[in-house]
C-alpha atoms as a PDB file:
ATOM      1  CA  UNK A   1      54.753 205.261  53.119  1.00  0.00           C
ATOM      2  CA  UNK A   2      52.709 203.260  50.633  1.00  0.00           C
ATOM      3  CA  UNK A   3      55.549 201.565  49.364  1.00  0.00           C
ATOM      4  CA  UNK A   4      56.770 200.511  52.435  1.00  0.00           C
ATOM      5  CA  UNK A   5      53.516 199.519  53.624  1.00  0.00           C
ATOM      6  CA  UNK A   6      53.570 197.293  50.055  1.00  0.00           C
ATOM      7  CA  UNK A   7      57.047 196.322  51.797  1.00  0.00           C
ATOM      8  CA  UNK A   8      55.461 195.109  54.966  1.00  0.00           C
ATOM      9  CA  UNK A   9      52.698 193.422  53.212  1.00  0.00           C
ATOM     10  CA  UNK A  10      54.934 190.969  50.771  1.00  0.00           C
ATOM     11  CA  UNK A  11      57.058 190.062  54.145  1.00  0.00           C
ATOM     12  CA  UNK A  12      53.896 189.115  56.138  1.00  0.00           C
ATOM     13  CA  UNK A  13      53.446 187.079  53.233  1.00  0.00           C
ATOM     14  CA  UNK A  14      56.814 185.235  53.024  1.00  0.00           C
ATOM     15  CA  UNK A  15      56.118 185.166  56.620  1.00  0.00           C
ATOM     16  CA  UNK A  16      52.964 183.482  56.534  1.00  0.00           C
ATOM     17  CA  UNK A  17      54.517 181.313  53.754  1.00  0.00           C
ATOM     18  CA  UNK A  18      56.832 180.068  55.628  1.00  0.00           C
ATOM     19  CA  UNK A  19      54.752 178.830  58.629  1.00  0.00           C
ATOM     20  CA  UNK A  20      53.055 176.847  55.787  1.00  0.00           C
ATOM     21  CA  UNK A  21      55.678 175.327  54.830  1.00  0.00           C
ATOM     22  CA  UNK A  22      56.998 174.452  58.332  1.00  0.00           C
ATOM     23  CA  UNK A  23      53.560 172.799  59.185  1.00  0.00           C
ATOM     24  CA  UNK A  24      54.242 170.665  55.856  1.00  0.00           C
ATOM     25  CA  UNK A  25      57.352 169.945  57.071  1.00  0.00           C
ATOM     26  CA  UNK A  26      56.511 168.748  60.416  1.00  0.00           C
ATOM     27  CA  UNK A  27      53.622 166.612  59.180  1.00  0.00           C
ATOM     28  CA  UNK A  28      55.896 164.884  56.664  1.00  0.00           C
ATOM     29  CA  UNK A  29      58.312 164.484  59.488  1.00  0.00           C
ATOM     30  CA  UNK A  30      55.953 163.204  62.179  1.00  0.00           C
ATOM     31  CA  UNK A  31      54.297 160.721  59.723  1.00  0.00           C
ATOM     32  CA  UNK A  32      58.124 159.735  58.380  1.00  0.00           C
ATOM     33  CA  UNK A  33      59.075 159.350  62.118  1.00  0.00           C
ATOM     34  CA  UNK A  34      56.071 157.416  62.905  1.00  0.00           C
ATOM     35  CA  UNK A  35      56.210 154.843  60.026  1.00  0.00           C
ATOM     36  CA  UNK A  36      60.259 153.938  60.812  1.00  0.00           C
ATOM     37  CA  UNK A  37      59.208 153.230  64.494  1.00  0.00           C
ATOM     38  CA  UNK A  38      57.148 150.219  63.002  1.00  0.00           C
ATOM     39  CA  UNK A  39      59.485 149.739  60.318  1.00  0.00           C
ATOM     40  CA  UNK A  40      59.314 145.982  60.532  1.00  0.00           C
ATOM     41  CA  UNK A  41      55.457 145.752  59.934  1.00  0.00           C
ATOM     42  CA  UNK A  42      55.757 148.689  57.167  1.00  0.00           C
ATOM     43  CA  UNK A  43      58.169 146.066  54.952  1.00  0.00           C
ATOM     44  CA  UNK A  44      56.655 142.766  55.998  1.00  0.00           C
ATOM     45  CA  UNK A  45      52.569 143.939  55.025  1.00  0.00           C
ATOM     46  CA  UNK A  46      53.532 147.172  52.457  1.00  0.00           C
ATOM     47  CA  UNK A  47      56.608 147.541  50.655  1.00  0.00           C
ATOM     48  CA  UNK A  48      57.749 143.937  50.588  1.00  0.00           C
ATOM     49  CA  UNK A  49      54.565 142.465  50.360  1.00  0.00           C
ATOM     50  CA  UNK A  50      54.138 141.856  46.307  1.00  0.00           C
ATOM     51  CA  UNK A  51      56.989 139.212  47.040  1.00  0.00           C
ATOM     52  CA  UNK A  52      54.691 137.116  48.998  1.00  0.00           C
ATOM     53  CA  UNK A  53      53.162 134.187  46.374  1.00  0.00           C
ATOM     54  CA  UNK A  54      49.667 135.235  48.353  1.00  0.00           C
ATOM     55  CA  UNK A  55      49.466 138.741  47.700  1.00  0.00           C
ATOM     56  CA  UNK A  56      46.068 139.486  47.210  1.00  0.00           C
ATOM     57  CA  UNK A  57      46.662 140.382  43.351  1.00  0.00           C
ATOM     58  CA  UNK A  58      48.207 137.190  42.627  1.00  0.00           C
ATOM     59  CA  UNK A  59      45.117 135.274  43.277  1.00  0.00           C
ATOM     60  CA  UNK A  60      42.886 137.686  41.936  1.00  0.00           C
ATOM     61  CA  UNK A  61      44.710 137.707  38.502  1.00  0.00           C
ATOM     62  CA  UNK A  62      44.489 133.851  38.934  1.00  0.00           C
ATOM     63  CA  UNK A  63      41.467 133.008  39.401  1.00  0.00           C
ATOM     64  CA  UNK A  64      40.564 135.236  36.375  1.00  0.00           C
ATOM     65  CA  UNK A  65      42.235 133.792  34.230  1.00  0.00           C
ATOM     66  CA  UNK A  66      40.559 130.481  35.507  1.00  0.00           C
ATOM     67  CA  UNK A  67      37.566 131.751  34.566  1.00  0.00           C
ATOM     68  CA  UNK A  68      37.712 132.336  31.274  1.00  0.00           C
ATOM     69  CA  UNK A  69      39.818 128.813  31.150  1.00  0.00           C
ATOM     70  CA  UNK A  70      43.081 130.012  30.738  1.00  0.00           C
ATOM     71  CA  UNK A  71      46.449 129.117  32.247  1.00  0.00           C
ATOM     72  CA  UNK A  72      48.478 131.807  34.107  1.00  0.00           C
ATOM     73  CA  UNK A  73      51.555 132.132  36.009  1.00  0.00           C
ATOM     74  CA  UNK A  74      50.026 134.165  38.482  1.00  0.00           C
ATOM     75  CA  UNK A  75      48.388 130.694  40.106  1.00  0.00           C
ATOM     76  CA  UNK A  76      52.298 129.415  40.604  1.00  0.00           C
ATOM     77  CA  UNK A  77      53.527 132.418  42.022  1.00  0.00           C
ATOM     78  CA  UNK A  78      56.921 131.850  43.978  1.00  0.00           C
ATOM     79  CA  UNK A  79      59.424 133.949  45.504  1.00  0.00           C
ATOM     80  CA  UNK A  80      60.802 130.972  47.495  1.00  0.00           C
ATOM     81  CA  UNK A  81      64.352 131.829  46.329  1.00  0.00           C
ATOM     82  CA  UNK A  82      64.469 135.194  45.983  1.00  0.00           C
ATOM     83  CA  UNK A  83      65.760 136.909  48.880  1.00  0.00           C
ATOM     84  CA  UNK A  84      66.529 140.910  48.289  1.00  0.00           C
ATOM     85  CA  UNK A  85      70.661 141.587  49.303  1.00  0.00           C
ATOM     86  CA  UNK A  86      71.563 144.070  51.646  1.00  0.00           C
ATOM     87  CA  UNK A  87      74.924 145.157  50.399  1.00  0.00           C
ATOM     88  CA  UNK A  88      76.008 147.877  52.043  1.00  0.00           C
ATOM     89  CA  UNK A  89      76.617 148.546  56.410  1.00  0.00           C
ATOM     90  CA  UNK A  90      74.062 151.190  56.398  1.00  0.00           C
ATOM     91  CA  UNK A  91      71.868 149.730  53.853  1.00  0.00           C
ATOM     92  CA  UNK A  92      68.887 148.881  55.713  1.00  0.00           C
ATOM     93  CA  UNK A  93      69.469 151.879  58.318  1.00  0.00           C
ATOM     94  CA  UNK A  94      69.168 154.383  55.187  1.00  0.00           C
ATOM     95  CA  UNK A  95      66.633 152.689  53.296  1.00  0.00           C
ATOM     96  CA  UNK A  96      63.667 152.535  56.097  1.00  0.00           C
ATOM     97  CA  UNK A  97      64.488 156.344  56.780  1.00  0.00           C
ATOM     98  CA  UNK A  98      64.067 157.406  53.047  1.00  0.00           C
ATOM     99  CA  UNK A  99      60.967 154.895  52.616  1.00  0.00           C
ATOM    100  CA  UNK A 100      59.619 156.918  56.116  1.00  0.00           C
ATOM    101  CA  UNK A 101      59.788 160.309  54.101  1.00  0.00           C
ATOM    102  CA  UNK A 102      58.147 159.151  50.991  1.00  0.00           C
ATOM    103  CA  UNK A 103      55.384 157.305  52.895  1.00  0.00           C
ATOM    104  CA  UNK A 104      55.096 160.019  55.143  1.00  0.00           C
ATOM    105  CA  UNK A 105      54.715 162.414  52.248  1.00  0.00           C
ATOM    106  CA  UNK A 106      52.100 160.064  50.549  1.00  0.00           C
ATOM    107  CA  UNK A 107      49.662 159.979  53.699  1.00  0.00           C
ATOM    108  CA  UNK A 108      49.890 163.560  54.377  1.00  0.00           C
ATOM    109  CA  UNK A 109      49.061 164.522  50.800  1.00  0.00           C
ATOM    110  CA  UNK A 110      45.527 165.923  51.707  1.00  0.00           C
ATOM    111  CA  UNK A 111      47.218 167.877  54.956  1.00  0.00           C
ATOM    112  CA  UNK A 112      49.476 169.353  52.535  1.00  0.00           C
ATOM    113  CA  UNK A 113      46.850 170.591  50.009  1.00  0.00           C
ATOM    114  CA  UNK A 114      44.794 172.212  52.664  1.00  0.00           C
ATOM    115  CA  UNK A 115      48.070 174.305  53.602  1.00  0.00           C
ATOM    116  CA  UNK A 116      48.194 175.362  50.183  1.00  0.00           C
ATOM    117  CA  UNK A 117      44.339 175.946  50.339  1.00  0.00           C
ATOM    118  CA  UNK A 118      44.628 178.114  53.095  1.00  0.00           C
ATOM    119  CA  UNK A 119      48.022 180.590  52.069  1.00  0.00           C
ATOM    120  CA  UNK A 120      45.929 181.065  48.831  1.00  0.00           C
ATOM    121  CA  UNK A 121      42.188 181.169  50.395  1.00  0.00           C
ATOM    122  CA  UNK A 122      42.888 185.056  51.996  1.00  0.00           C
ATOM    123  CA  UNK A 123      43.128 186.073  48.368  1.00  0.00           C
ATOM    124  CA  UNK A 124      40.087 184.499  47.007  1.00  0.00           C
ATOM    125  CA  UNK A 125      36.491 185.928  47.273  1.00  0.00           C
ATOM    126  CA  UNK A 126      33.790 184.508  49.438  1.00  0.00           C
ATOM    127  CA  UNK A 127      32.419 182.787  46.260  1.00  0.00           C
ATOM    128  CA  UNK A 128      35.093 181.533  45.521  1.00  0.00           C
ATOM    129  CA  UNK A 129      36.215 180.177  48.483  1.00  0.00           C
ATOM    130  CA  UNK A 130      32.721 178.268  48.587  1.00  0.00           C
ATOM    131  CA  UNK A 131      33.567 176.883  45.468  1.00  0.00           C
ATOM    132  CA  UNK A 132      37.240 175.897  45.767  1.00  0.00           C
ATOM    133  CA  UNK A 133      35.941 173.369  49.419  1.00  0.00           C
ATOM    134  CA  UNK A 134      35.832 170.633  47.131  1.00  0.00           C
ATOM    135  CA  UNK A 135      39.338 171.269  45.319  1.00  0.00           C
ATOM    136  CA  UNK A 136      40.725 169.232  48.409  1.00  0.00           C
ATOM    137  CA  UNK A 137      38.999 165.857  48.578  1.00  0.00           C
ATOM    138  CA  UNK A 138      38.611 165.485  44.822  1.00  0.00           C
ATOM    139  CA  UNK A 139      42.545 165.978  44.631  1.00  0.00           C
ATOM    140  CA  UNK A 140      43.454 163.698  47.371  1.00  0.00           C
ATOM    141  CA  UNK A 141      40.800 160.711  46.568  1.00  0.00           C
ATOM    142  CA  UNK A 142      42.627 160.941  43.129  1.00  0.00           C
ATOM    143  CA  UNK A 143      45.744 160.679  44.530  1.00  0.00           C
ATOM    144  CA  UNK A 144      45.199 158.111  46.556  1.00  0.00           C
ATOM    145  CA  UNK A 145      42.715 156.131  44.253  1.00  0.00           C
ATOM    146  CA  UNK A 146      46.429 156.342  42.347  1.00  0.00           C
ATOM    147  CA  UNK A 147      48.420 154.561  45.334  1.00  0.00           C
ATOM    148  CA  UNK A 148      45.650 152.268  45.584  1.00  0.00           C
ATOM    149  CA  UNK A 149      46.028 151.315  41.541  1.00  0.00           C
ATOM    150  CA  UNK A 150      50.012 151.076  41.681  1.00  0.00           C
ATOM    151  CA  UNK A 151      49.941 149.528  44.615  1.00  0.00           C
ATOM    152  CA  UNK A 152      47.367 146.306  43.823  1.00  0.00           C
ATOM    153  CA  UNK A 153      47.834 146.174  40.149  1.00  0.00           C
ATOM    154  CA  UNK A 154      50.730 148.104  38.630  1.00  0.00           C
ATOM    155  CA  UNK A 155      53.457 147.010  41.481  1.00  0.00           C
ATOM    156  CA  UNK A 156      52.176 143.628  41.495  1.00  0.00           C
ATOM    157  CA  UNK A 157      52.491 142.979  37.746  1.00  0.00           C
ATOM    158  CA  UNK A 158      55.867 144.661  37.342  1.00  0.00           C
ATOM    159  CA  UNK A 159      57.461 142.624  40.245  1.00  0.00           C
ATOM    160  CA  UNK A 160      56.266 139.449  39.046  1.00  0.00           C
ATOM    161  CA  UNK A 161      57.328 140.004  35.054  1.00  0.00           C
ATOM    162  CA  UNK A 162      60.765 141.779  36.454  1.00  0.00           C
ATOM    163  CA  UNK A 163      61.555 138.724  39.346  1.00  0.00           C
ATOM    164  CA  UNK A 164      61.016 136.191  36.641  1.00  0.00           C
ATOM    165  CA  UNK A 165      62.209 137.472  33.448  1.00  0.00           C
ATOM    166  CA  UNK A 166      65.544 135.686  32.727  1.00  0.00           C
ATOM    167  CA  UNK A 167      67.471 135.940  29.100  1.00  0.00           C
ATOM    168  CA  UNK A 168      69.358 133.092  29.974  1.00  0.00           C
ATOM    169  CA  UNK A 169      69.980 130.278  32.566  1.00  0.00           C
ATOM    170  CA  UNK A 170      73.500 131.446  32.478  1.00  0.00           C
ATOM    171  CA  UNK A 171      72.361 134.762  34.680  1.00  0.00           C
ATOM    172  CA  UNK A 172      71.126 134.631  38.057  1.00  0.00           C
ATOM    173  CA  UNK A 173      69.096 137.386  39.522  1.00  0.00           C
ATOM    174  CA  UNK A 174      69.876 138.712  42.762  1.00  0.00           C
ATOM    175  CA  UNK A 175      67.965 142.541  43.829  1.00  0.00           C
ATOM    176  CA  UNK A 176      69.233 144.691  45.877  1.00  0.00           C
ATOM    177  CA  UNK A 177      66.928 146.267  49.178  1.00  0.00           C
ATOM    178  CA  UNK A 178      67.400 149.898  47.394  1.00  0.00           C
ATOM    179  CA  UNK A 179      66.352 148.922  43.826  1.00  0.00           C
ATOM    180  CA  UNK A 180      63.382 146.716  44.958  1.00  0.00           C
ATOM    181  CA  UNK A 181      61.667 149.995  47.490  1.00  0.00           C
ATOM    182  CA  UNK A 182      62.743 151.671  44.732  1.00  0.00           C
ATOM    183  CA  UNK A 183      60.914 150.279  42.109  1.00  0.00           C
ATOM    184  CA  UNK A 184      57.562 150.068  44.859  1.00  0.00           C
ATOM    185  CA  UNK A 185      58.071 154.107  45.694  1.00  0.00           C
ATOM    186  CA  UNK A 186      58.376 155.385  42.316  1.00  0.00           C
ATOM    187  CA  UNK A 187      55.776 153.576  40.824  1.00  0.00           C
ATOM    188  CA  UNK A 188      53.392 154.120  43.936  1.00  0.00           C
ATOM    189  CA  UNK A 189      54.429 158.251  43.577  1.00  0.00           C
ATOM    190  CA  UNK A 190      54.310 158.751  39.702  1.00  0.00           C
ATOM    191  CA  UNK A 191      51.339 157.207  39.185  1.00  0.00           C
ATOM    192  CA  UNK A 192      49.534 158.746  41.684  1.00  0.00           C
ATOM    193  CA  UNK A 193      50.816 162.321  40.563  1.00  0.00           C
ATOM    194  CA  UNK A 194      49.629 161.412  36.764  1.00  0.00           C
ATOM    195  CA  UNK A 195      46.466 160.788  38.887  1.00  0.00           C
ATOM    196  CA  UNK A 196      46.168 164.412  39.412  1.00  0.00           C
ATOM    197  CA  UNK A 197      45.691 165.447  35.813  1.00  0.00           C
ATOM    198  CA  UNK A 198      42.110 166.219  35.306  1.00  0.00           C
ATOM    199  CA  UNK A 199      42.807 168.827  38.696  1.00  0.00           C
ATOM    200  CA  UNK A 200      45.757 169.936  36.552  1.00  0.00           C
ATOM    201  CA  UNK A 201      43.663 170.634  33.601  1.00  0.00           C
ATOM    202  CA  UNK A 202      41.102 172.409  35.906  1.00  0.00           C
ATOM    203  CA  UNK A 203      43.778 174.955  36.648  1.00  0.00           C
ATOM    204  CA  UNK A 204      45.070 175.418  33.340  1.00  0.00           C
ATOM    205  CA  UNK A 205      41.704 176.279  31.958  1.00  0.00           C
ATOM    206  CA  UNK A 206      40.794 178.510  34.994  1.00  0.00           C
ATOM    207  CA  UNK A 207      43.911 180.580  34.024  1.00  0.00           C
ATOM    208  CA  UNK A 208      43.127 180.201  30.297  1.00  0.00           C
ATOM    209  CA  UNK A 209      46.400 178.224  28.946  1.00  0.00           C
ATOM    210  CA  UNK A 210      44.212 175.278  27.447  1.00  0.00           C
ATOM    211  CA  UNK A 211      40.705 175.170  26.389  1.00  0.00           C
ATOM    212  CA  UNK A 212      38.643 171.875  25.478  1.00  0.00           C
ATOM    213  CA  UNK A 213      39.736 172.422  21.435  1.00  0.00           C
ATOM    214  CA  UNK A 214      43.052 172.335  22.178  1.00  0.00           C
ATOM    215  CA  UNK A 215      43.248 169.255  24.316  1.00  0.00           C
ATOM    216  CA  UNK A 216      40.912 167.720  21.470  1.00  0.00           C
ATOM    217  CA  UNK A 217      43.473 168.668  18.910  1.00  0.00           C
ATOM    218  CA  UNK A 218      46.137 167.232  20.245  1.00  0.00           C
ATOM    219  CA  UNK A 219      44.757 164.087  21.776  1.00  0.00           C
ATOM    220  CA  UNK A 220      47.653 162.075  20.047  1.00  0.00           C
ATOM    221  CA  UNK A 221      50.328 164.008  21.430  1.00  0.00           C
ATOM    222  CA  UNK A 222      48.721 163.806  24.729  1.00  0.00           C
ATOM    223  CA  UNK A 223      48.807 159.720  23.830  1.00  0.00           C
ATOM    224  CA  UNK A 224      52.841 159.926  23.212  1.00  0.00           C
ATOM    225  CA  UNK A 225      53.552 162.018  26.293  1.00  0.00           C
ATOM    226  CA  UNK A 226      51.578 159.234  28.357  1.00  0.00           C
ATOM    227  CA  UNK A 227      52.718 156.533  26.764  1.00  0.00           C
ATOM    228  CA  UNK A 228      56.604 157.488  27.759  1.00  0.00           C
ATOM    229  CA  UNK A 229      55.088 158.965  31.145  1.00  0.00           C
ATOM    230  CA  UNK A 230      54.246 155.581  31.457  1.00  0.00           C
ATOM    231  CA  UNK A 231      57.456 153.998  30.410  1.00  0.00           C
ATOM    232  CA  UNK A 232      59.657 156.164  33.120  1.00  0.00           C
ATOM    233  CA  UNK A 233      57.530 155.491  36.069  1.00  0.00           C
ATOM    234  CA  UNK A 234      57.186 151.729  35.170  1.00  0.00           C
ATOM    235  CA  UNK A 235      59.778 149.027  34.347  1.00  0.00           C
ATOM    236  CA  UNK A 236      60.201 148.149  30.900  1.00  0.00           C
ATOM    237  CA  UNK A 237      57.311 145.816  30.195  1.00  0.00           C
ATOM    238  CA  UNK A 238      54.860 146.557  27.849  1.00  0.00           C
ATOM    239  CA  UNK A 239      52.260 145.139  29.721  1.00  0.00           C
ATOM    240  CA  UNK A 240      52.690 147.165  32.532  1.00  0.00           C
ATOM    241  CA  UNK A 241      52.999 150.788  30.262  1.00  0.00           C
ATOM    242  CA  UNK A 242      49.640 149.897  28.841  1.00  0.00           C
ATOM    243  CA  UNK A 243      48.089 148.844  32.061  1.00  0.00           C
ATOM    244  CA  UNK A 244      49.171 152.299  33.498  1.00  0.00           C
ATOM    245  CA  UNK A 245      48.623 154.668  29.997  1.00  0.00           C
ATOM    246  CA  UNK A 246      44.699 153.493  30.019  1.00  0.00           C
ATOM    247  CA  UNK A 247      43.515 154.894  33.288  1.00  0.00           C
ATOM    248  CA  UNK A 248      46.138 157.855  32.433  1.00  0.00           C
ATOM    249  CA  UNK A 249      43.715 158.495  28.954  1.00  0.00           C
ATOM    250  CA  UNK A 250      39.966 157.931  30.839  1.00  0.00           C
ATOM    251  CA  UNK A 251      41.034 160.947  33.237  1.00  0.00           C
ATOM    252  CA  UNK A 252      42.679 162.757  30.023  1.00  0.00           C
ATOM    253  CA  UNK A 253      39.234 162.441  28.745  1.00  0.00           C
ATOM    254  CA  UNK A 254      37.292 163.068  31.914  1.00  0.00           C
ATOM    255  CA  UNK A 255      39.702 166.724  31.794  1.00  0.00           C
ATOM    256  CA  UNK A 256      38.650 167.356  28.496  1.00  0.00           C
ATOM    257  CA  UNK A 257      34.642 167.373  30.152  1.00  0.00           C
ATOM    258  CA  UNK A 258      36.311 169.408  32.810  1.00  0.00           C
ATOM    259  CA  UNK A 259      37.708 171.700  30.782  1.00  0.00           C
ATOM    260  CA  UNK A 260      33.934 172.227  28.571  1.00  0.00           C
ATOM    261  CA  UNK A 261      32.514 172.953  32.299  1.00  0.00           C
ATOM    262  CA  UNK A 262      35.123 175.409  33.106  1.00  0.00           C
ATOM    263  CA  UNK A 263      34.372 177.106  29.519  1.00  0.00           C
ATOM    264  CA  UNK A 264      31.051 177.014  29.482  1.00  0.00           C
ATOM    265  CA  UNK A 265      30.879 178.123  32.872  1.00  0.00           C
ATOM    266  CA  UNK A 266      33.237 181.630  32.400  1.00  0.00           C
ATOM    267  CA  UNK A 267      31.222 182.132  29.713  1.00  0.00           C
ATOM    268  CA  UNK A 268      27.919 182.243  31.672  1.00  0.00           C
ATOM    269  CA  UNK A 269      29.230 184.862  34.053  1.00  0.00           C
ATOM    270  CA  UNK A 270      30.503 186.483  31.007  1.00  0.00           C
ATOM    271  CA  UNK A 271      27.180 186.965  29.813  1.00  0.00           C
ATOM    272  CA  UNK A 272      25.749 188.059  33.389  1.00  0.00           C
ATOM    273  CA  UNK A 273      28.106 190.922  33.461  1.00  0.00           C
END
């Protein structure tokens, strides 16, 4: 009896699991569905728009640079020429409906955290359930402070050095639809998931597989595995590695002070009981 009652109790969870899941699914879905019905506007103001000589960034970085007296090449940006080639029949059809999915799965990032929240929140006390409220926003405004970074600095930068980079006048570049959104939904999803780390740390802590020593220790490690994070995600620039590998090591940093709190803080209770 008890072990079919055990029985009963793991199905209502893969049950309940699935639900979950299906919930995700539609969200993603009804977001995807939503952004290829305005497909045009998505392209023309989003993915496309770091093609434009007046994206935002461009004159930003310029005037900068003005500022301190220096010439830059971001104050004669031009994309007059390059037009992106469409190679294939179903090209464009394809494209817009696997851009849909990713954006869809970017903007309903925080909806899909708080199903996770709640298939895991029945097993969690009423403390900490009080606690874990937070765990949602501060994961989601990292992930999309992330979008926000690759999307006005890292994507900017890497288009302009990538467009214009040339080894000789003997080779003429011509980009394809696929590995342009390509390059703007990778970059715009790895760096935002590397944006997750000091909520990754938190976890590991909680569960005891790192403590603060240990992330100390092996700081310089940490620096390689960034450092070639940072070269995947990003196209082969050097300016554009470093420009992503910095933020990467403040929030490596602010996990180490996460980590202490999560220490000191099992400690405490430690001491209470």
């Amino acid at each position: 009896m008890a072990e079919q009652q055990k029985e009963m109790s793991f199905l209502g969870h893969l049950e309940e699991l699935r639900w979950h899941l299906v919930r995700s699914v539609a969200a993603i879905f009804i977001l995807a569905i939503t952004f290829f019905a305005f497909a045009e506007q998505v392209y023309d103001h989003f993915l496309l728009a770091h093609i434009k000589p007046d994206f935002i960034t461009y004159q930003l970085f310029c005037d900068a640079f003005q500022l301190f007296g220096i010439d830059s090449a971001f104050c004669n940006v031009s994309f007059a020429d390059k037009k992106l080639q469409s190679i294939k029949v179903t090209s464009q059809l394809m494209n817009s409906i696997w851009s849909s999915l990713i954006l869809g799965l970017i903007v309903s990032f925080p909806y899909l955290l708080w199903e996770i929240w709640r298939f895991v929140a029945p097993g969690l006390t009423a403390h900490e359930i009080k606690k874990s409220k937070g765990f949602i926003f501060i994961a989601s405004f990292l992930f999309f402070i992330g979008v926000l970074f690759s999307f006005y600095v890292i994507a900017p930068i890497s288009i302009h050095f990538l467009y214009n980079y040339q080894i000789t006048d003997a080779i003429e570049n011509s980009f394809t639809l696929e590995s342009h959104i390509g390059l703007v939904t990778n970059m715009l999803l790895g760096v935002s998931i590397l944006f997750e780390l000091p909520v990754l740390i938190y976890f590991l802590t909680k569960i005891g597989l790192i403590t603060p020593e240990f992330l100390k220790k092996y700081r310089k490690h940490a620096l390689v595995v960034v450092l070639i994070l940072a070269a995947i995600i990003t196209p082969p620039d050097v300016a554009s590695q470093v420009i992503v590998a910095i933020p990467i090591l403040i929030l490596y940093e602010i996990g180490i002070s996460v980590s202490r709190r999560v220490i000191k803080k099992q400690e405490k209770n430690a001491n209470k009981s």
